[in-house]
Protein backbone atom coordinates (compact mmCIF):
# COMPACT_ATOMS: atom_id res chain seq x y z
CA UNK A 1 137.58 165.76 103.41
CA UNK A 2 134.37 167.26 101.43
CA UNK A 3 134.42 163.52 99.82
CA UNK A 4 134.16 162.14 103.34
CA UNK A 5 131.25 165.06 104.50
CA UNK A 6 129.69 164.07 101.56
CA UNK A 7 129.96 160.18 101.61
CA UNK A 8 128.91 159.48 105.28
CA UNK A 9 125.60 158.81 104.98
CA UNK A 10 126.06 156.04 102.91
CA UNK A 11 128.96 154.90 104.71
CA UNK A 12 126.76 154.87 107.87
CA UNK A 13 124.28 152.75 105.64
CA UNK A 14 126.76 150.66 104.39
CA UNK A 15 128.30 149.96 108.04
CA UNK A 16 124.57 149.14 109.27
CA UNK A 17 124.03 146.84 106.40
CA UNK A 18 127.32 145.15 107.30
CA UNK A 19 125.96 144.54 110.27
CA UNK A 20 122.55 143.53 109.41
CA UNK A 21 124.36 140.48 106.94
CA UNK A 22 127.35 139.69 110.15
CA UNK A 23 123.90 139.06 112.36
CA UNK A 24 121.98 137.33 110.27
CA UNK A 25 124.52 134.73 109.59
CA UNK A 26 125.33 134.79 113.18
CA UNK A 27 121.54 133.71 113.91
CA UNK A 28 122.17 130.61 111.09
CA UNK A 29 124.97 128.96 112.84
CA UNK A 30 123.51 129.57 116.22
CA UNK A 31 120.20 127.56 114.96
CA UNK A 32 122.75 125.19 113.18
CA UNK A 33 124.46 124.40 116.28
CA UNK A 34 121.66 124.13 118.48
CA UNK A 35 120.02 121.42 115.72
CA UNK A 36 123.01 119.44 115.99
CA UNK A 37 123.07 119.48 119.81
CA UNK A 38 119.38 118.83 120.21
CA UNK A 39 119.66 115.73 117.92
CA UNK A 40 122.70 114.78 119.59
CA UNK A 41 120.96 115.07 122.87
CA UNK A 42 118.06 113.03 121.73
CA UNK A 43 120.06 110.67 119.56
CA UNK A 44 121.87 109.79 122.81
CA UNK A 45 118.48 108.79 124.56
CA UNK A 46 117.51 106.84 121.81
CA UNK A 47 120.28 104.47 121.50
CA UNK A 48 120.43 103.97 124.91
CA UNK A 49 120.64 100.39 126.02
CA UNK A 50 117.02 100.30 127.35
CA UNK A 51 115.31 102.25 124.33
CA UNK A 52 117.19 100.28 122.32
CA UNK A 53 115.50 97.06 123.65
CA UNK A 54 112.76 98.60 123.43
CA UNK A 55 112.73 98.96 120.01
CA UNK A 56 113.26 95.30 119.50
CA UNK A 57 110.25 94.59 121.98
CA UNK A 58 108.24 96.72 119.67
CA UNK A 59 109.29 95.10 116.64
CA UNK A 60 108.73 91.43 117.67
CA UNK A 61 105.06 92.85 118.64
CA UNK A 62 102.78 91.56 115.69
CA UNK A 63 99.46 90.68 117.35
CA UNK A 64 97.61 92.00 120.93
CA UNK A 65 99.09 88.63 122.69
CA UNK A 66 102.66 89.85 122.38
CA UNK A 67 102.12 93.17 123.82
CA UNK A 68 104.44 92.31 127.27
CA UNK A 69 102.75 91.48 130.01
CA UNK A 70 105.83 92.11 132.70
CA UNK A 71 104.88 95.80 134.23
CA UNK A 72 108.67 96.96 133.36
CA UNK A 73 108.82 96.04 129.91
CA UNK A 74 105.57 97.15 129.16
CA UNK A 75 106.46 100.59 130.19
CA UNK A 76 109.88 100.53 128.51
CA UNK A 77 107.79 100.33 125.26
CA UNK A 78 105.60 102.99 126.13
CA UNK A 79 108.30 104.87 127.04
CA UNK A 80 110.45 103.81 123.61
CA UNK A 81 107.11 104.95 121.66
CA UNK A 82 107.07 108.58 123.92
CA UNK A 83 110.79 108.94 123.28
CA UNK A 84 110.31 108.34 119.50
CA UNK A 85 106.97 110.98 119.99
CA UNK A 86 109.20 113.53 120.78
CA UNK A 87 111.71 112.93 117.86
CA UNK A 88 108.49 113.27 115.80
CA UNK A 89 107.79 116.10 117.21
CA UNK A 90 111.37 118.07 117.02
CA UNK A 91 111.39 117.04 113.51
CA UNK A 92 108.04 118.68 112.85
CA UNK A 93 108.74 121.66 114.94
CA UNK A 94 112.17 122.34 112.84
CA UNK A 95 114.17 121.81 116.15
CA UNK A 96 115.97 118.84 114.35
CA UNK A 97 115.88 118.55 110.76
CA UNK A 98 113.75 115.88 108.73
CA UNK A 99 116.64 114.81 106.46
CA UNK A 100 118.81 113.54 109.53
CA UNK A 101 115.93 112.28 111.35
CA UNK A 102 115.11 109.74 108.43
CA UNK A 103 118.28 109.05 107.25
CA UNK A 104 119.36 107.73 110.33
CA UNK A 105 116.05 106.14 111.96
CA UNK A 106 113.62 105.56 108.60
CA UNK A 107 114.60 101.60 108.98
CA UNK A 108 114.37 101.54 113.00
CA UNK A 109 110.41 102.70 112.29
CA UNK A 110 109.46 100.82 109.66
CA UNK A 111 110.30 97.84 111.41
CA UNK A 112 108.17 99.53 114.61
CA UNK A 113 104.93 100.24 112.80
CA UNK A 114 103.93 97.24 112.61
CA UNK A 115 104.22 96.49 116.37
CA UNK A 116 103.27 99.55 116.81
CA UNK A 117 99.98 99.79 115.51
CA UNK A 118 99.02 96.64 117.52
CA UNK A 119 99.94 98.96 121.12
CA UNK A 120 97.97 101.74 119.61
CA UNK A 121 94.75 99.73 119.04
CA UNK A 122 95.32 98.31 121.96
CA UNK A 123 95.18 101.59 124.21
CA UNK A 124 92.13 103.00 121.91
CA UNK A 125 90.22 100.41 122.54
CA UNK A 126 90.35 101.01 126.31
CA UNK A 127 89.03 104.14 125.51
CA UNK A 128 92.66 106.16 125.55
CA UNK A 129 92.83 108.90 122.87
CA UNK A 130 95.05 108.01 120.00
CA UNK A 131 98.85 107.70 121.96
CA UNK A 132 101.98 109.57 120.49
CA UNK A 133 100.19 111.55 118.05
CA UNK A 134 102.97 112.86 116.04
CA UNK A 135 104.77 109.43 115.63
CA UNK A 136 102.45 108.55 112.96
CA UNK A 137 103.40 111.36 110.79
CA UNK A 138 106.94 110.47 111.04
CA UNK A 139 106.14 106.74 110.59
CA UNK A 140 104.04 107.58 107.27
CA UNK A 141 107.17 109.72 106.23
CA UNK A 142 109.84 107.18 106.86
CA UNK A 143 107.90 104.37 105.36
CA UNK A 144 107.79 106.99 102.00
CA UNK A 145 111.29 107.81 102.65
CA UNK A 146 114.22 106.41 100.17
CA UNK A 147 117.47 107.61 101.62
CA UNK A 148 120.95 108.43 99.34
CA UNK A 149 122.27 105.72 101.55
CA UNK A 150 123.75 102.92 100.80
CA UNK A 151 121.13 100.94 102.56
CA UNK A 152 118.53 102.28 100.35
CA UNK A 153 119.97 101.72 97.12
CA UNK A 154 119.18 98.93 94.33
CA UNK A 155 120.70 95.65 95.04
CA UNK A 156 123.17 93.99 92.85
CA UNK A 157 126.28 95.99 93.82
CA UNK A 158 128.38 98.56 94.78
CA UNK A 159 128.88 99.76 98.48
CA UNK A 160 125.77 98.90 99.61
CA UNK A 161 125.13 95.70 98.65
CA UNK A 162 126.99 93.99 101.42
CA UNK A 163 125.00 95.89 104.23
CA UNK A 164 121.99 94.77 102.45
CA UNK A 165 122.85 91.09 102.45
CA UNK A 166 123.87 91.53 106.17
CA UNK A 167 120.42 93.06 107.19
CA UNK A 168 118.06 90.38 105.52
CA UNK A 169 115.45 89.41 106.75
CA UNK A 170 113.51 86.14 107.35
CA UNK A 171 109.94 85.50 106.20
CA UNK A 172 107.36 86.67 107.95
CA UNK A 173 109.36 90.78 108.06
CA UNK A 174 111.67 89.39 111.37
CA UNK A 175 115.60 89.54 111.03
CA UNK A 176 117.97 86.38 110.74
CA UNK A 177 119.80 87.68 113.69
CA UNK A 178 118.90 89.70 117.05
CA UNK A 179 121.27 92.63 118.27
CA UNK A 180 123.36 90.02 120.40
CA UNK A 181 123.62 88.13 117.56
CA UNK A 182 121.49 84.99 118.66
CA UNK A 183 118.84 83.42 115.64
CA UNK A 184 115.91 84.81 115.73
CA UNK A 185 112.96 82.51 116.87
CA UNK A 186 110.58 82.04 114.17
């Protein structure tokens, strides 16, 4: 018993620091699992049907005469380019991290920019401040971005190679195929 009178306190300590550790990794998974069920959440919006034609939309923009004219699909691409904002803006706040972000969509936005930049000029020079400020950032990082992916490794070979032959593309940046696999106009 005098061991035990004379141990406590650093039992008590010991116990405490237990629990410090027990909470702290507690905290780690919580943020892990609220990560994955943010980017879930948003990963569901984004390949919805109608953001996913959006997208396209986007991408076959190249010049201020192929912004849509229709009222509906002109919104569906500001609201593609919001939707994408937000990503942008979960990855920057830590909400989602950066790595799964541009792993999965660093492709989907470099093929945007382009068409993207033309909406953006577009609305500035009607006088609108710079649109979906935070989208640029993550454009800028995915066109810097070189995933371990197959899709972003050297040609000639190996896994990859096949997805790479598959996702071609035609002069002038457009794809040999559209998602319902019809040819591409050029």
């Amino acid at each position: 018993m005098n061991w035990f009178e004379a141990s406590k306190d650093l039992i008590a300590i010991s116990i405490a620091a237990l629990a410090v550790v027990l909470s702290l990794i507690t905290v780690v998974l919580q943020r892990r699992q609220q990560q994955r069920a943010a980017y879930r959440e948003i990963y569901s919006t984004l390949m919805s049907d109608e953001l996913h034609r959006g997208r396209w939309m986007i991408s076959r923009i190249s010049g201020p005469e192929h912004i849509p004219k229709d009222k509906l699909d002109y919104r569906l691409v500001y609201r593609t380019l919001g939707v994408f904002d937000n990503l942008a803006m979960y990855e920057r706040q830590g909400v989602v991290p950066r790595k799964w972000v541009l792993d999965v969509w660093h492709h989907p936005l470099h093929d945007m920019y382009k068409g993207a930049s033309v909406i953006r000029r577009d609305a500035e020079k009607d006088g609108a401040v710079s649109p979906w400020p935070q989208l640029w950032t993550l454009f800028d990082q995915a066109a810097a971005y070189r995933s371990s992916l197959a899709c972003c490794q050297p040609a000639g070979g190996g896994r990859g190679s096949r997805v790479r032959r598959l996702a071609a593309r035609a002069p002038g940046g457009r794809r040999t195929s559209q998602p319902d696999g019809r040819a591409a106009q050029r």
